[in-house]
Every structure is written in structure tokens, then in C-alpha cells.
Protein backbone atom coordinates (compact mmCIF):
# COMPACT_ATOMS: atom_id res chain seq x y z
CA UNK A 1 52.17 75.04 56.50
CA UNK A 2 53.44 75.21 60.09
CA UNK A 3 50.33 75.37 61.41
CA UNK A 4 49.63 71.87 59.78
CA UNK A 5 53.26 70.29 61.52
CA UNK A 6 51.96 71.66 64.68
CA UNK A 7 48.47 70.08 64.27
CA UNK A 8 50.18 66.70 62.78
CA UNK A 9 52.78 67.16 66.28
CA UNK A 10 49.86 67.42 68.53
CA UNK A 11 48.17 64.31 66.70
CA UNK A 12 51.57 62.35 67.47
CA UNK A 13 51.42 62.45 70.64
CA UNK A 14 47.84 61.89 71.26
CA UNK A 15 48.40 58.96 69.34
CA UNK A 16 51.74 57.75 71.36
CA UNK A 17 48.80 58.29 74.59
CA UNK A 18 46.50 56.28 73.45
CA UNK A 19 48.72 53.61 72.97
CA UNK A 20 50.19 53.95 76.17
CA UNK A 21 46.33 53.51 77.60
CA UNK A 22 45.91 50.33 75.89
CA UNK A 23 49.61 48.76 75.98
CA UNK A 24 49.29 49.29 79.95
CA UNK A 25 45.61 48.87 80.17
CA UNK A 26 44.54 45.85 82.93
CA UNK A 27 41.38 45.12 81.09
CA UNK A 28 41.58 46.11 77.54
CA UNK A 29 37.88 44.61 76.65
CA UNK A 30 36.49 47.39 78.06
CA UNK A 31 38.46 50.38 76.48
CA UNK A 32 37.67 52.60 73.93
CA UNK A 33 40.17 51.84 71.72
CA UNK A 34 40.06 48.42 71.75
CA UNK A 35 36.29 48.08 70.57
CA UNK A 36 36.52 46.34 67.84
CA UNK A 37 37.78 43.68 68.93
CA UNK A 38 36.14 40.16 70.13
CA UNK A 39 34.38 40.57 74.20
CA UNK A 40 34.60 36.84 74.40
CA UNK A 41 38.39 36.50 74.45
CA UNK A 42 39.70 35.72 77.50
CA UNK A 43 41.55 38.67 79.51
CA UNK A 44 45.38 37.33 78.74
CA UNK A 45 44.57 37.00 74.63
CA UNK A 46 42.60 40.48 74.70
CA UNK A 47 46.32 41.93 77.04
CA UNK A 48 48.55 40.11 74.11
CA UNK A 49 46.33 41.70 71.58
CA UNK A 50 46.57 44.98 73.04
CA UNK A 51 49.91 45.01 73.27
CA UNK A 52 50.22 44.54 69.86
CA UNK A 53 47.53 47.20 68.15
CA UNK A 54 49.33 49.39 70.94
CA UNK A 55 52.96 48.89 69.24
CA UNK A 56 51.57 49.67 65.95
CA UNK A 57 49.90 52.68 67.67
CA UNK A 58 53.51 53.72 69.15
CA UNK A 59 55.23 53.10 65.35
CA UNK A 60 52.58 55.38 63.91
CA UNK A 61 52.65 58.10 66.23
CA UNK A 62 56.26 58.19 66.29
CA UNK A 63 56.71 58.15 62.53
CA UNK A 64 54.18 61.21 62.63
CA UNK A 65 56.18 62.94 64.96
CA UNK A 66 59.55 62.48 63.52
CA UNK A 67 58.10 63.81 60.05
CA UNK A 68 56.77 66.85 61.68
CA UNK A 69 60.53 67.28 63.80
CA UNK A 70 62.12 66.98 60.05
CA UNK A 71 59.31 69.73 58.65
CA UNK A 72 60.16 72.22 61.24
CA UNK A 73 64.20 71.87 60.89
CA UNK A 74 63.23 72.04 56.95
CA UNK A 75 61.51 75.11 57.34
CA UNK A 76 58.63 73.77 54.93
């Protein structure tokens, strides 16, 4: 089972990354992560967007993180 927390930890943080990438990203219409979303928005709604798929990105890969801290201190 530790080897799964230390997976899960390692998932975390690419996550928290990724959301770094888009939350400070100058043109998010062209990243990876932001594909599914519209091209024909203009460059401040696609940055307003970002920001916000980016704080749900930060939420998710902290709550995955935290989890994985509480596993290891569990000793599950």
C-alpha cells in the first residue's frame, strides 16, 4: 500500500504543476491543458478561465496530497 501513497504523492504534485502552467500561462488557448476549451474566446476570457480550471486543479492536487501525508503518518 505505500507504494500506492507514493504513486498518488507523485500524482499530487504533477497535478499542483500543471496548474501552475495554466494559472500563469500568457496564452492559455494554446496549452495542452486547456484544449477543450473554446479557440475563439478572446485572450482575457480564455486567462479568467484558466485561472479558474487552474484553482480547481490546485484544490485537487492538494486534497491528493494531504490524503497521501495522512496515509503515511497512518501507517496504512
Amino acid at each position: 500500500m505505500e507504494y500506492a501513497f507514493i504513486f498518488f504523492l507523485i500524482f499530487g504534485v504533477l497535478i499542483i504543476f500543471a496548474g501552475c502552467s495554466l494559472y500563469f500561462s500568457k496564452d492559455p488557448r494554446r496549452s495542452v491543458f486547456f484544449a477543450r476549451v473554446r479557440e475563439k474566446q478572446n485572450r482575457e476570457d480564455a486567462q479568467k478561465t484558466a485561472k479558474e480550471i487552474a484553482v480547481a486543479l490546485f484544490g485537487v492536487g492538494a486534497a491528493i496530497i494531504v490524503y497521501c501525508v495522512i496515509g503515511f503518518i497512518r501507517g496504512v
